[in-house]
N, C-alpha and C. Protein backbone atom coordinates (compact mmCIF):
# COMPACT_ATOMS: atom_id res chain seq x y z
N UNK A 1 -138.89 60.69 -45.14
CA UNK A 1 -138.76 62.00 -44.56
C UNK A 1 -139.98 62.82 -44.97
N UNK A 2 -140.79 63.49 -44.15
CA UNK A 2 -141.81 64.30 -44.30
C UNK A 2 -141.30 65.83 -45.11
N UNK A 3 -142.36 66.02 -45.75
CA UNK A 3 -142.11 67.31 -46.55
C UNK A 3 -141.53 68.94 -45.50
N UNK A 4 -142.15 68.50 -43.93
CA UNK A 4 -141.65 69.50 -43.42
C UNK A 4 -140.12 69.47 -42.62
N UNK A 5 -139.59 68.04 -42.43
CA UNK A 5 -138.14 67.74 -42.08
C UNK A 5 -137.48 67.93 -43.24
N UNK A 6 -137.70 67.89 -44.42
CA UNK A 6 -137.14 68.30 -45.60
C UNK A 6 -136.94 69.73 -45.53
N UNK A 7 -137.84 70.67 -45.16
CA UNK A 7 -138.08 72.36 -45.64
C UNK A 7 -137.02 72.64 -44.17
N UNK A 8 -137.38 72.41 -42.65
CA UNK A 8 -136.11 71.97 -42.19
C UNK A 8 -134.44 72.16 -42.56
N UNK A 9 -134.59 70.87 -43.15
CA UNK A 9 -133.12 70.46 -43.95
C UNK A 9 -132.66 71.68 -44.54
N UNK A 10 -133.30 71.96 -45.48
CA UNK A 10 -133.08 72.95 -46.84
C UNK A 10 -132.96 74.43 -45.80
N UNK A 11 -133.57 74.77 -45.07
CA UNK A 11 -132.87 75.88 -44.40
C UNK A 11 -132.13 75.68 -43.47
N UNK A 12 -131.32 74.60 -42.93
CA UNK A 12 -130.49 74.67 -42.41
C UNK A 12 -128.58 74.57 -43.26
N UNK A 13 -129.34 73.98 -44.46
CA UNK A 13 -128.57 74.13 -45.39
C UNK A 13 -128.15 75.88 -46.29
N UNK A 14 -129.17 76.51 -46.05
CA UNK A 14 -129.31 77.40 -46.65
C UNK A 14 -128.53 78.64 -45.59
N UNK A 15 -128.44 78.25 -44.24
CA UNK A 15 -127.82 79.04 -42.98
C UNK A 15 -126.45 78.75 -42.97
N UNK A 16 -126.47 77.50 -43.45
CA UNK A 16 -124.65 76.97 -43.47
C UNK A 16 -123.67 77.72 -44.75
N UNK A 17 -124.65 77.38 -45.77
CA UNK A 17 -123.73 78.07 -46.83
C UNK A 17 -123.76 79.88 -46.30
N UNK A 18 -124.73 80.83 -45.60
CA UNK A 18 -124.75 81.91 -45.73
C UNK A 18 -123.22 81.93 -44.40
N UNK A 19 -123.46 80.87 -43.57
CA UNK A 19 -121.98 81.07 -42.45
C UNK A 19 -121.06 80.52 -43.05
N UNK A 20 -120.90 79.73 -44.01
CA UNK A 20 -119.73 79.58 -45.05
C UNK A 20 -119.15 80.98 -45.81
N UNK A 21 -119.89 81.53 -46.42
CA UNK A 21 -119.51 82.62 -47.57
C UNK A 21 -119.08 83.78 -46.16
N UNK A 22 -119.90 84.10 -44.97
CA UNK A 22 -119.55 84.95 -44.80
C UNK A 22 -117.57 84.87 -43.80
N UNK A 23 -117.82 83.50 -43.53
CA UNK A 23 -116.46 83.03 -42.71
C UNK A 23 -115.19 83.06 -44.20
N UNK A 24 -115.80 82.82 -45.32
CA UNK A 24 -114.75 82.80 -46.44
C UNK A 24 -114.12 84.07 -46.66
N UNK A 25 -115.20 85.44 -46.61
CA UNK A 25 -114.93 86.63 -47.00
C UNK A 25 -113.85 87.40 -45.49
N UNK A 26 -114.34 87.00 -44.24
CA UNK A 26 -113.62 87.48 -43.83
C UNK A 26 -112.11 86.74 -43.34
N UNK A 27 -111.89 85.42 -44.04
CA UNK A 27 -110.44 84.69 -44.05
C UNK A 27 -109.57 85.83 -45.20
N UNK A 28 -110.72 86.47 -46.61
CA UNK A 28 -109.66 86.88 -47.12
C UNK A 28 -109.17 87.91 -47.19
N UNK A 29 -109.77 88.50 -45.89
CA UNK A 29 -110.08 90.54 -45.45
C UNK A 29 -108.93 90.71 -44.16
N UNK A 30 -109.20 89.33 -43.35
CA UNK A 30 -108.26 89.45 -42.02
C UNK A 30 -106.68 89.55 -42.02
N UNK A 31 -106.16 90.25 -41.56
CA UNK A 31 -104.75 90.62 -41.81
C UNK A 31 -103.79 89.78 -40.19
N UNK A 32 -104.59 90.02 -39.33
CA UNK A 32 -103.97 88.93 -38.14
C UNK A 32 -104.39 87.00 -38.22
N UNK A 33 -103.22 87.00 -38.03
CA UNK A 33 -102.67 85.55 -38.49
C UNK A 33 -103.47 84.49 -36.99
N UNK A 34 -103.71 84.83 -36.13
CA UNK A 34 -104.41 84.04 -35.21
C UNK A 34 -105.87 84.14 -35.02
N UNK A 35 -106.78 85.60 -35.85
CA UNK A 35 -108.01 85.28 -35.68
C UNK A 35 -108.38 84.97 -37.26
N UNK A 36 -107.20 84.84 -38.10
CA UNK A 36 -107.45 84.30 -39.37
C UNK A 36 -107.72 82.64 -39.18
N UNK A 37 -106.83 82.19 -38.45
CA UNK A 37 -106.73 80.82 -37.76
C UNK A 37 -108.09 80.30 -37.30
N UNK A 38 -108.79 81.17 -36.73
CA UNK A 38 -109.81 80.87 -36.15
C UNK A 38 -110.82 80.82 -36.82
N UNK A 39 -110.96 82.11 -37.65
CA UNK A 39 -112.57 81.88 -38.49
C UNK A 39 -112.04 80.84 -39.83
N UNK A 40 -110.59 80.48 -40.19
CA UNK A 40 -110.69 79.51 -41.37
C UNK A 40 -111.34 78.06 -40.34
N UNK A 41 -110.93 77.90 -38.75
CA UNK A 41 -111.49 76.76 -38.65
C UNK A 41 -112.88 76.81 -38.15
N UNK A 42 -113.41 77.82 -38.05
CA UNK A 42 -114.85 77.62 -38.34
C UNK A 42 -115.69 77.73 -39.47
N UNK A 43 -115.26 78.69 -40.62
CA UNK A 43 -115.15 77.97 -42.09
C UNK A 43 -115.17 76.11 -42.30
N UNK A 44 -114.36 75.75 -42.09
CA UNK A 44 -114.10 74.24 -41.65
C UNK A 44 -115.59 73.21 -41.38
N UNK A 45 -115.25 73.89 -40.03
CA UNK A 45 -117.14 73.35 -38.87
C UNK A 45 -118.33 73.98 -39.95
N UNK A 46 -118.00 74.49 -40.45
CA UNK A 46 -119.74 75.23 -41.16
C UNK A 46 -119.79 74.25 -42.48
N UNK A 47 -118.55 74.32 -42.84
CA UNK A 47 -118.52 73.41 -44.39
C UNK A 47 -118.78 71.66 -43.68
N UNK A 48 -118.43 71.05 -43.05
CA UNK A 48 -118.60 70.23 -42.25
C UNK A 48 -119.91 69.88 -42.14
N UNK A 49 -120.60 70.98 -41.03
CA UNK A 49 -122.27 70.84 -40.90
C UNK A 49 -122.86 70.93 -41.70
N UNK A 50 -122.91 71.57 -43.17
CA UNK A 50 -123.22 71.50 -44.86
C UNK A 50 -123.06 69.99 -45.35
N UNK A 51 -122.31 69.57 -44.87
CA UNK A 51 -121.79 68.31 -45.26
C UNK A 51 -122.87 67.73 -44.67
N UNK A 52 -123.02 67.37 -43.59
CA UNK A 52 -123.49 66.67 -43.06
C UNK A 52 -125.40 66.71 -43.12
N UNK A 53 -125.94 67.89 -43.42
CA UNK A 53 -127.13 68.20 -43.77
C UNK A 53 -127.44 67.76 -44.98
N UNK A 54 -126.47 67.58 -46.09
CA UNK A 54 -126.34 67.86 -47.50
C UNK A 54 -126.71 66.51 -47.26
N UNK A 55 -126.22 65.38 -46.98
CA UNK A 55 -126.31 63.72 -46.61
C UNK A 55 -127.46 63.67 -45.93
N UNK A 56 -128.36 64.06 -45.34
CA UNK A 56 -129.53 64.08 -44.91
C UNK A 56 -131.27 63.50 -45.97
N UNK A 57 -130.56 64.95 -46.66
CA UNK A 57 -131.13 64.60 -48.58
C UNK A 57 -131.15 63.91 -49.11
């Protein structure tokens, strides 16, 4: 892997955790039970695509 598919990687990693933390904060702010539903499962997909970048490395 070239040093610039690496720098790449590392900010796409770095975009996932910032849509992780911010999908976490508002699972524990949301008071309706169906768009809580929704951003925990895109919480989910973001931790997922982290995953999957993280294995890239």
């Amino acid at each position: 892997m070239s040093p610039k598919e690496l720098l790449y990687i590392e900010d796409a990693l770095g975009h996932e955790q910032f849509l992780k933390t911010q999908c976490q904060d508002a699972v524990q702010n949301l008071q309706d039970a169906d768009l809580k539903n929704c951003v925990q499962q895109l919480l989910n997909k973001h931790q997922q695509l982290f995953n999957n970048f993280y294995q890239l490395v």
